[in-house]
Protein backbone atom coordinates (compact mmCIF):
# COMPACT_ATOMS: atom_id res chain seq x y z
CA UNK A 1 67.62 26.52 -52.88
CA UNK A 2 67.34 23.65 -50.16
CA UNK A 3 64.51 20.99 -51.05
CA UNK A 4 62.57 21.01 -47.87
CA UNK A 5 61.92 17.41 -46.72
CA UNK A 6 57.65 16.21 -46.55
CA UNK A 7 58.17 15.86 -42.78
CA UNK A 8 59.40 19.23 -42.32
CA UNK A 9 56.25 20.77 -44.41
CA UNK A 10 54.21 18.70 -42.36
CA UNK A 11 55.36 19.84 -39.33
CA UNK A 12 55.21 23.74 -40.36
CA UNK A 13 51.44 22.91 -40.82
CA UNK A 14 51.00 21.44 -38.33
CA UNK A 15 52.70 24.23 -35.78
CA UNK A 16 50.36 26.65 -37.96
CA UNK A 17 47.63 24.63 -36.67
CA UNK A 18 48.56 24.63 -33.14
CA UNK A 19 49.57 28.26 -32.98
CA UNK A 20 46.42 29.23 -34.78
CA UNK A 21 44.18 26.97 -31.97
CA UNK A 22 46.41 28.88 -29.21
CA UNK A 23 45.79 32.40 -30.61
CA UNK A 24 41.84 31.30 -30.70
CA UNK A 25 41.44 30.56 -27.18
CA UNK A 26 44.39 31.08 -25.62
CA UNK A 27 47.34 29.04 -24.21
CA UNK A 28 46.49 25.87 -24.02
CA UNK A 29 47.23 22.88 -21.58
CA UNK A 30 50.52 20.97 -22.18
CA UNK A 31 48.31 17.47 -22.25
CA UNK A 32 46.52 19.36 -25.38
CA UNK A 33 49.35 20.28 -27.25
CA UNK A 34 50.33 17.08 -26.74
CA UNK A 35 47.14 15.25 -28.34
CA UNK A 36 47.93 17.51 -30.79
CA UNK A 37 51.58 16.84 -31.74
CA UNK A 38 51.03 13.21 -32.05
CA UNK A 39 47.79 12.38 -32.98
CA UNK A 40 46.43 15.35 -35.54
CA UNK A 41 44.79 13.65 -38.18
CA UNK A 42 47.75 13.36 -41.28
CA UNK A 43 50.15 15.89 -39.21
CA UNK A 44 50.64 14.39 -35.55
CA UNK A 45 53.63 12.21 -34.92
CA UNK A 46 51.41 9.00 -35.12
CA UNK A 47 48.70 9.86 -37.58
CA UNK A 48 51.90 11.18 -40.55
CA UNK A 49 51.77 9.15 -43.89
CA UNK A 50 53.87 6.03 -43.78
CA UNK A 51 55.37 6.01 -40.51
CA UNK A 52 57.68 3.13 -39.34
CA UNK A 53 58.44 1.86 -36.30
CA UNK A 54 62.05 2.19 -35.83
CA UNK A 55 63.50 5.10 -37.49
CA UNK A 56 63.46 7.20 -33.93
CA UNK A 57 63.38 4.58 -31.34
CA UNK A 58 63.46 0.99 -30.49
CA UNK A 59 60.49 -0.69 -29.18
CA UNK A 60 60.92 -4.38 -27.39
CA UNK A 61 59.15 -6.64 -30.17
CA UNK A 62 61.75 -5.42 -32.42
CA UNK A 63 64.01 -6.97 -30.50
CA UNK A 64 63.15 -10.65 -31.55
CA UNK A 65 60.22 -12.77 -30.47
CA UNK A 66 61.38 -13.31 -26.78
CA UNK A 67 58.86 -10.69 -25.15
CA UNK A 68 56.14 -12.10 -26.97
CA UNK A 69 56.75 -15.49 -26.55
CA UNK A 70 57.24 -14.67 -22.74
CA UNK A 71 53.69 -12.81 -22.97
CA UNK A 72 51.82 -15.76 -24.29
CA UNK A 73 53.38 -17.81 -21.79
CA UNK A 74 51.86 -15.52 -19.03
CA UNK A 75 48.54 -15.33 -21.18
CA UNK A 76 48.25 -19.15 -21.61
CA UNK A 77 46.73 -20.23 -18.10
CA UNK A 78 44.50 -17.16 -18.20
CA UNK A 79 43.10 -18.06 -21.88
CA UNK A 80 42.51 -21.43 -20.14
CA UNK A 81 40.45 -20.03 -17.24
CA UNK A 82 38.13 -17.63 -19.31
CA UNK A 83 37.17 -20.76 -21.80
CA UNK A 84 37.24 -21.18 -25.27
CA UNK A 85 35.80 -17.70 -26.25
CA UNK A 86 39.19 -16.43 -24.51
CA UNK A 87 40.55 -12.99 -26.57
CA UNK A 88 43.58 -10.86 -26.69
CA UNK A 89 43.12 -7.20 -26.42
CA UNK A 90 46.28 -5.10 -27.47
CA UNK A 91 46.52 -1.26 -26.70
CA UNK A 92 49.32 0.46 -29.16
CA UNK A 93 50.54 -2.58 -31.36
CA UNK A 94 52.88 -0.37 -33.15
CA UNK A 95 54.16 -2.39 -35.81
CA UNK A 96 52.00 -5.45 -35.29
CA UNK A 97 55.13 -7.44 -34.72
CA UNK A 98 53.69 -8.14 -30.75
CA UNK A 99 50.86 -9.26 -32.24
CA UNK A 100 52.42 -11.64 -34.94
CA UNK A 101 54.61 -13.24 -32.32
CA UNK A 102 52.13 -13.99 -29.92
CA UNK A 103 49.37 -15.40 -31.83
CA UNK A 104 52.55 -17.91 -33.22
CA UNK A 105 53.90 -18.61 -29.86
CA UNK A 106 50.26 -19.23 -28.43
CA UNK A 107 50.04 -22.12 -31.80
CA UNK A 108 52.88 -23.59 -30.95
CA UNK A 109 51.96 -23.64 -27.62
CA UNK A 110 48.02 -24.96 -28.44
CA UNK A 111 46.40 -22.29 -26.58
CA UNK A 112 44.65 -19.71 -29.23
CA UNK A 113 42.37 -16.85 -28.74
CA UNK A 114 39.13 -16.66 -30.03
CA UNK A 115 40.48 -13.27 -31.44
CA UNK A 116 43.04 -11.11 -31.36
CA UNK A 117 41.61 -7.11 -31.24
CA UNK A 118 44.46 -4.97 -32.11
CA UNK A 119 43.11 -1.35 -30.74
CA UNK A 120 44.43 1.40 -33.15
CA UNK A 121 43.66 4.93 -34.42
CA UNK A 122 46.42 5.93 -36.98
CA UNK A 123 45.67 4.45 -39.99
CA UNK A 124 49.39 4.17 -41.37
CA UNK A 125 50.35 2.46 -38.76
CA UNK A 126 46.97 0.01 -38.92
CA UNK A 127 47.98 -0.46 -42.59
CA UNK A 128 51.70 -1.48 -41.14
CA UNK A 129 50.25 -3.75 -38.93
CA UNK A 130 48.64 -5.35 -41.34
CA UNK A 131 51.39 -5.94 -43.74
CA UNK A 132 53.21 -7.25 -40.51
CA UNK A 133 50.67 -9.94 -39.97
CA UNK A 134 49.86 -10.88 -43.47
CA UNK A 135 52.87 -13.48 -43.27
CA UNK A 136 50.53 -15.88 -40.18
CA UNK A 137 48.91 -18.48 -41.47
CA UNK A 138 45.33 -18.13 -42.73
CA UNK A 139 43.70 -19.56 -39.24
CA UNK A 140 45.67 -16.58 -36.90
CA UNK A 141 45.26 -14.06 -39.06
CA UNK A 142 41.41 -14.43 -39.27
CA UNK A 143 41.41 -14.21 -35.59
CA UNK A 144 43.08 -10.77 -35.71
CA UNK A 145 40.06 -7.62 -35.62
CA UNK A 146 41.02 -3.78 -35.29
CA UNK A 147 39.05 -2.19 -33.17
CA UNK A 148 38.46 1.63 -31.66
CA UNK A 149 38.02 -0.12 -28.33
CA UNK A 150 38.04 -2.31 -26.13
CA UNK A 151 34.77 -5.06 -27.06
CA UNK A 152 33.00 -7.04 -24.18
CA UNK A 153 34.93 -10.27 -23.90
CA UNK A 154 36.93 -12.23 -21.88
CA UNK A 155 40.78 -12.57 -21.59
CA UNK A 156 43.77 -10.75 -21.67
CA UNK A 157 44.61 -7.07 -22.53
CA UNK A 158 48.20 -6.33 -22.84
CA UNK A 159 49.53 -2.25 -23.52
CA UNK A 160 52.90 -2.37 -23.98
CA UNK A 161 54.54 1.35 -24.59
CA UNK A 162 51.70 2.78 -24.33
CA UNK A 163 51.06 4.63 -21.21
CA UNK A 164 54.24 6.75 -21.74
CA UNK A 165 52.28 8.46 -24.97
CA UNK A 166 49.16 8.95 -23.29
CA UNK A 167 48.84 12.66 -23.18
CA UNK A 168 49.69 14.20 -19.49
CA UNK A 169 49.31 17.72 -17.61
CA UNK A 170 52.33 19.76 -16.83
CA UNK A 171 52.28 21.53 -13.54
CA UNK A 172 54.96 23.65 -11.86
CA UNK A 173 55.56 24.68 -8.12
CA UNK A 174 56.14 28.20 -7.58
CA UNK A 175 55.63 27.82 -4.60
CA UNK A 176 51.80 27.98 -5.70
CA UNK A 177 50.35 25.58 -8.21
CA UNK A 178 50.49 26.53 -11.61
CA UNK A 179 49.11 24.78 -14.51
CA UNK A 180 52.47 25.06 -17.58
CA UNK A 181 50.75 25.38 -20.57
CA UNK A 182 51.73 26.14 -24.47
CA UNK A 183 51.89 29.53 -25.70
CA UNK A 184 53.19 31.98 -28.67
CA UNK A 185 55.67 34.32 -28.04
CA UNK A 186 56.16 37.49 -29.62
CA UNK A 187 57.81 36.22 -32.03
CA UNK A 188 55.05 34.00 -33.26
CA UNK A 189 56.84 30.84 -31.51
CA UNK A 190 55.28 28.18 -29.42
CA UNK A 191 56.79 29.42 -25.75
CA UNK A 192 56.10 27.54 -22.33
CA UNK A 193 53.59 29.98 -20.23
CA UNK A 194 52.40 29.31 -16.83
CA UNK A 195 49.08 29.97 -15.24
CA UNK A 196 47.78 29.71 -11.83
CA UNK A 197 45.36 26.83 -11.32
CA UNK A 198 42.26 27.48 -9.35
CA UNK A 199 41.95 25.51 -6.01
CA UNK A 200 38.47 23.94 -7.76
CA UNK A 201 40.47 22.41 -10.54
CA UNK A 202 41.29 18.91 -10.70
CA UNK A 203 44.87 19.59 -11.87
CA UNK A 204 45.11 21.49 -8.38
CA UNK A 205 43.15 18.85 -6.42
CA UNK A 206 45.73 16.04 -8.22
CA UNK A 207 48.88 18.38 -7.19
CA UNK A 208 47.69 18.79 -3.94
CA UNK A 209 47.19 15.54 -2.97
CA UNK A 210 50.74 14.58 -3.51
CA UNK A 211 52.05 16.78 -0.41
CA UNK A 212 54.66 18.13 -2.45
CA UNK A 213 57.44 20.13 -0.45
CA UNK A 214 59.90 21.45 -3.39
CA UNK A 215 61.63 23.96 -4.35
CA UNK A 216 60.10 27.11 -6.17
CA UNK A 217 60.92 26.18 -9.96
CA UNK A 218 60.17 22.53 -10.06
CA UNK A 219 58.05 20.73 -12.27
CA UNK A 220 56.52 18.13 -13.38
CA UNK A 221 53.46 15.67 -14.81
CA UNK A 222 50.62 14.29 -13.75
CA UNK A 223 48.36 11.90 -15.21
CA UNK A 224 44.35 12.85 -14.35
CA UNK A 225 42.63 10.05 -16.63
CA UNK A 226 44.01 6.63 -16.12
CA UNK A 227 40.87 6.25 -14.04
CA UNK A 228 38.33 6.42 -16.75
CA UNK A 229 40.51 3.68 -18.63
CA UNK A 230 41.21 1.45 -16.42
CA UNK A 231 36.84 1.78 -15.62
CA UNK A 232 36.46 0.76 -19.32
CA UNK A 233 38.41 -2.04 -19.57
CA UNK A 234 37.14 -3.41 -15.91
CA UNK A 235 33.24 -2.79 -17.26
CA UNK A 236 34.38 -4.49 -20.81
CA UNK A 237 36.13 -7.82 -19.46
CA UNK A 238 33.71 -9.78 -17.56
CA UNK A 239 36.92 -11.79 -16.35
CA UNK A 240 40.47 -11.61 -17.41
CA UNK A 241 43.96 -10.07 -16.72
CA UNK A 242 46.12 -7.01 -17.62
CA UNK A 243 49.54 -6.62 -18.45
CA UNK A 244 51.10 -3.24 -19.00
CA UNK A 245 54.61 -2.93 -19.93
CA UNK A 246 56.52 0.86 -19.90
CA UNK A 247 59.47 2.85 -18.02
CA UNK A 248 58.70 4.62 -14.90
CA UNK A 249 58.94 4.29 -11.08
CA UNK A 250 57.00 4.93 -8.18
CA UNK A 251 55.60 8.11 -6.95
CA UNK A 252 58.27 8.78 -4.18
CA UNK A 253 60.82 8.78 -6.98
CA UNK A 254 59.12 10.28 -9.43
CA UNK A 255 58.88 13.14 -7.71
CA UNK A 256 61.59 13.23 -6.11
CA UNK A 257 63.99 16.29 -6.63
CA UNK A 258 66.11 14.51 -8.39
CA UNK A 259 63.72 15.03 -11.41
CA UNK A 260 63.18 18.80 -10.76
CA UNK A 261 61.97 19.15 -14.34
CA UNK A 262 60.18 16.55 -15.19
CA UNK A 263 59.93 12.72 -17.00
CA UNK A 264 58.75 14.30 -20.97
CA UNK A 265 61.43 13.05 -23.26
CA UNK A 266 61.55 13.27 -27.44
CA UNK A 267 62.62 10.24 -29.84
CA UNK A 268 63.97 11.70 -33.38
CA UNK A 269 65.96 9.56 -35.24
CA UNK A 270 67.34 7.46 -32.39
CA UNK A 271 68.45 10.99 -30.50
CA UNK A 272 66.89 12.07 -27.19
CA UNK A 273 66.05 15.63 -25.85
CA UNK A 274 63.59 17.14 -23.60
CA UNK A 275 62.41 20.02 -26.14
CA UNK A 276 58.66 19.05 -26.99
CA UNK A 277 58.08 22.27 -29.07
CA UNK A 278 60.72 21.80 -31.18
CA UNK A 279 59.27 20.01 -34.41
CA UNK A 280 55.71 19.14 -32.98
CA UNK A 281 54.83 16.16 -35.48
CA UNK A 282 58.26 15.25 -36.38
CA UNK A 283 59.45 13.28 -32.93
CA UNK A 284 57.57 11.20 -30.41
CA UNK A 285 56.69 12.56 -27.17
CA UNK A 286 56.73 10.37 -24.02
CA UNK A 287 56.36 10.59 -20.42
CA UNK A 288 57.62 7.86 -17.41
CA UNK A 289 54.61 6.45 -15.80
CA UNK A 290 54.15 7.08 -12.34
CA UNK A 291 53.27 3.64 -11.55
CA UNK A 292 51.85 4.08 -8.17
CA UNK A 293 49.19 6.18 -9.52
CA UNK A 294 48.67 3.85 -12.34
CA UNK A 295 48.12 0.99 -10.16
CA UNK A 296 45.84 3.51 -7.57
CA UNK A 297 43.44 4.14 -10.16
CA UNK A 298 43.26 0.41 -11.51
CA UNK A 299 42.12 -0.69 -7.60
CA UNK A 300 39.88 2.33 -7.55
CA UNK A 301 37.65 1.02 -9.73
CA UNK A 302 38.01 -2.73 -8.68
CA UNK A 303 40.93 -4.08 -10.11
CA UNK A 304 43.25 -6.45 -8.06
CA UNK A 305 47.16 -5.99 -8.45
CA UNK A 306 48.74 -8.97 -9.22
CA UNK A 307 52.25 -7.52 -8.78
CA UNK A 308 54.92 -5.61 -9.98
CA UNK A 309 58.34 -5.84 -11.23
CA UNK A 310 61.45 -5.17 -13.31
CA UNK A 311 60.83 -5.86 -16.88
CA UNK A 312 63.98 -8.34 -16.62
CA UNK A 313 62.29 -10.21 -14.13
CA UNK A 314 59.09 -10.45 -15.28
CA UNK A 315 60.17 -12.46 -18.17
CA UNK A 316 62.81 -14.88 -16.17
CA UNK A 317 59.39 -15.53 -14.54
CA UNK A 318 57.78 -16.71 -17.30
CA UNK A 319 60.07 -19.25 -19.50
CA UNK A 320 62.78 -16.31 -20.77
CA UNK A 321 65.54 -18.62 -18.67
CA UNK A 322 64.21 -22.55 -20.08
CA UNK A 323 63.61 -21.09 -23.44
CA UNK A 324 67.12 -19.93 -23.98
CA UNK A 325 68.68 -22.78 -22.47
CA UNK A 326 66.71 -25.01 -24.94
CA UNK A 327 68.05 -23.40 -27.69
CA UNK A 328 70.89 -21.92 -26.69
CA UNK A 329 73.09 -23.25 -29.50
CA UNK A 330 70.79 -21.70 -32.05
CA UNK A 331 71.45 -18.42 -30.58
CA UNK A 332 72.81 -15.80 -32.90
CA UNK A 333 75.20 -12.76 -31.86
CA UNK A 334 72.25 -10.49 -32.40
CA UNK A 335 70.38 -12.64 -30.27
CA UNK A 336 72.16 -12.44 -27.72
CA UNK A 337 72.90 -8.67 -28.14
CA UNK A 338 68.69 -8.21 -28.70
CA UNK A 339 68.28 -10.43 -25.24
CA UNK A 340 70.88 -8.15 -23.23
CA UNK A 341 69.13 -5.17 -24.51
CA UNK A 342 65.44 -6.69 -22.65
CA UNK A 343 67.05 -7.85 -19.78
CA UNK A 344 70.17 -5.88 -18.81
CA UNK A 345 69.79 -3.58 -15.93
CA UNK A 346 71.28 -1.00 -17.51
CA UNK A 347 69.14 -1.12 -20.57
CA UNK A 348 65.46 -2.20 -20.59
CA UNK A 349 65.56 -4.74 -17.98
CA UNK A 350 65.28 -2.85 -15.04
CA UNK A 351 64.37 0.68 -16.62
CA UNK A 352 61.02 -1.20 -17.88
CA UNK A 353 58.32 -2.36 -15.61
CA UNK A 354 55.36 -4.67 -15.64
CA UNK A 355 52.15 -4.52 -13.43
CA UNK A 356 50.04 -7.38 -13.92
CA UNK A 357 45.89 -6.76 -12.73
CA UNK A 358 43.21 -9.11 -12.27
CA UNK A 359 39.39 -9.72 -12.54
CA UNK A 360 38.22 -13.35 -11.33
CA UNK A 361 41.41 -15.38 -12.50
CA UNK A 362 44.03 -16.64 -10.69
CA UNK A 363 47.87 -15.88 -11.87
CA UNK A 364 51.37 -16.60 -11.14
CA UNK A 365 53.50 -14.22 -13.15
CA UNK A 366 55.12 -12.41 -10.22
CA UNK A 367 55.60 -15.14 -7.43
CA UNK A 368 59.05 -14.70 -5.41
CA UNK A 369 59.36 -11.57 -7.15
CA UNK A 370 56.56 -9.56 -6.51
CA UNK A 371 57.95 -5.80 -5.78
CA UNK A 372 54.24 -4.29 -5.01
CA UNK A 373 55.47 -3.03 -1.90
CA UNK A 374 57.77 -0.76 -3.56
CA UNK A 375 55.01 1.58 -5.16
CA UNK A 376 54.07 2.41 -1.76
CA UNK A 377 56.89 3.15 -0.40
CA UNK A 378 58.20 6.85 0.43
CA UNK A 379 61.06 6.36 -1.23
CA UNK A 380 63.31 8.88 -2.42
CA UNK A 381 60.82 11.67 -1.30
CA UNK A 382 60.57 11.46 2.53
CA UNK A 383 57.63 14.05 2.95
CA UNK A 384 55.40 12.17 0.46
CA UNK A 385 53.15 9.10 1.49
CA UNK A 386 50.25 6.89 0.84
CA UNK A 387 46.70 8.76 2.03
């Protein structure tokens, strides 16, 4: 008899769950199976006993300390501006290694936050962040708080990865708009189903808005909420700056035919596929962030958009290029492999963006290379443009 590994039994459970929940009330929306699958307390991807960041994918602080030590470069002069009650807010600090090598490279620089509130809801991977930073010395680690969100302060909040796991609606042109959703089968297996969305529903409104002109059969996602979020976070920061770090593109290309079924990928064990109901609990489940919306919704509710570009960029911008040069003969081959691998077009470098926001502080992380105009651009889809 095969021993059947913890995840697997997890997993079962957790389908059980989900299944159960669909027979219940019917199928349900791809954005719920999706809260679901990676954030069911002790089942979902992120919430499962002892998870490490690593064994499926890479994340960029893995990589070495250059990202941070670019992103408390960036968060330095803002720190200065918003006085010596000055925080840092992270969104999704994974491992806590962002965290670690920030607060060190903001020491070293002389520029600390007043805190450091690490925003979190899986407890494993709170507990791994807090092994991470118990190597900081006594004064940064004191500074570090967890938090369920984000506190009234002033400062910088910086989400890196994190959009791409925010739960997102599925929708499919047909040529009408249907809403995919997540149902059983009659074999008792989750199935994709699709339902026709009612012109009064948002996910309709949302479709509709993009002018969409496709083929019957395509797909794709759409992200209704950012909104809200980005409200919080302007209501909690009485003056400050955002940085958000993830893959993704502008609208035109996003929905583009080119991506005729969708951005959702899964990360198991360093593989990639575009299966989501295979193994709910057992991979991670991402999406590319439409960046265009992203930074529509953040101006919506009074943000101001610093700029945007390439991941590569952004950190040539902000002391990547002197730092290496100043230590170039201390450079390792891994560092130099782990440094290709954040700033290589064909890796993260270009693949990753960065859209810096504003409220009442003056920066300069994207001068000369500012590629804002891009997210309004048509693009790759020529019937699609900015309302």
């Amino acid at each position: 008899m095969t021993d059947v590994s913890p995840g697997v039994i997890r997993s079962h459970a957790l389908c059980d769950q989900i299944i159960q929940m669909i027979r219940a009330r019917g199928p349900i929306s791809f954005s719920a199976f999706m809260e679901a699958a990676l954030y069911t307390p002790e089942l979902g991807y992120y919430m499962q006993p002892d998870l490490t960041i690593g064994a499926d994918f890479i994340t960029s602080p893995q990589l070495g300390p250059w990202l941070a030590q670019c992103l408390a470069e960036a968060c330095l002069p803002v720190l200065q501006q918003c006085g010596t009650d000055s925080c840092l807010v992270e969104f999704g600090p994974g491992s806590g290694q962002l965290c670690h090598d920030v607060l060190s490279a903001c020491a070293a620089a002389g520029v600390v936050p007043a805190q450091y509130y690490m925003i979190e809801i899986s407890p494993s991977l709170r507990a791994l962040q807090e092994r991470t930073c118990e190597t900081l010395p006594a004064d940064l680690k004191d500074r570090i708080t967890w938090v369920s969100a984000c506190p009234p302060c002033s400062g910088v909040v910086i989400a890196n990865e994190f959009l791409d796991a925010w739960p997102i609606e599925q929708f499919s042109v047909m040529p009408d708009i249907h809403t995919r959703c997540v149902g059983v089968n009659d074999q008792g297996k989750l199935s994709w189903q699709l339902q026709r969305t009612d012109p009064s529903e948002p996910l309709y409104q949302a479709v509709s808005s993009l002018k969409l002109n496709r083929p019957q059969g395509f797909y794709s996602e759409i992200q209704l909420n950012t909104r809200a979020w980005f409200d919080q976070l302007y209501q909690s920061l009485s003056q400050g700056a955002v940085i958000l770090l993830d893959y993704g593109m502008p609208e035109g290309a996003y929905y583009s035919e080119a991506r005729a079924q969708g951005t959702v990928r899964c990360h198991t064990q360093h593989r990639v596929h575009d299966d989501p109901l295979c193994g709910p609990g057992l991979q991670d489940i991402t999406a590319q962030v439409n960046w265009t919306a992203v930074a529509r919704d953040a101006i919506d509710v009074g943000w101001q958009v610093l700029g945007y570009s390439a991941q590569a960029q952004f950190l040539l911008n902000n002391g990547l290029a002197d730092r290496l040069k100043s230590i170039e003969h201390q450079l390792t081959v891994e560092d130099h492999l782990a440094i290709k691998q954040l700033t290589l077009p064909t890796e993260m470098g270009e693949a990753f963006k960065v859209l810096g926001l504003s409220k009442g502080c003056e920066v300069h992380w994207f001068d000369q290379h500012d590629r804002q105009v891009s997210l309004w651009n048509k693009m790759e889809a020529d019937e699609w443009h900015v309302m």
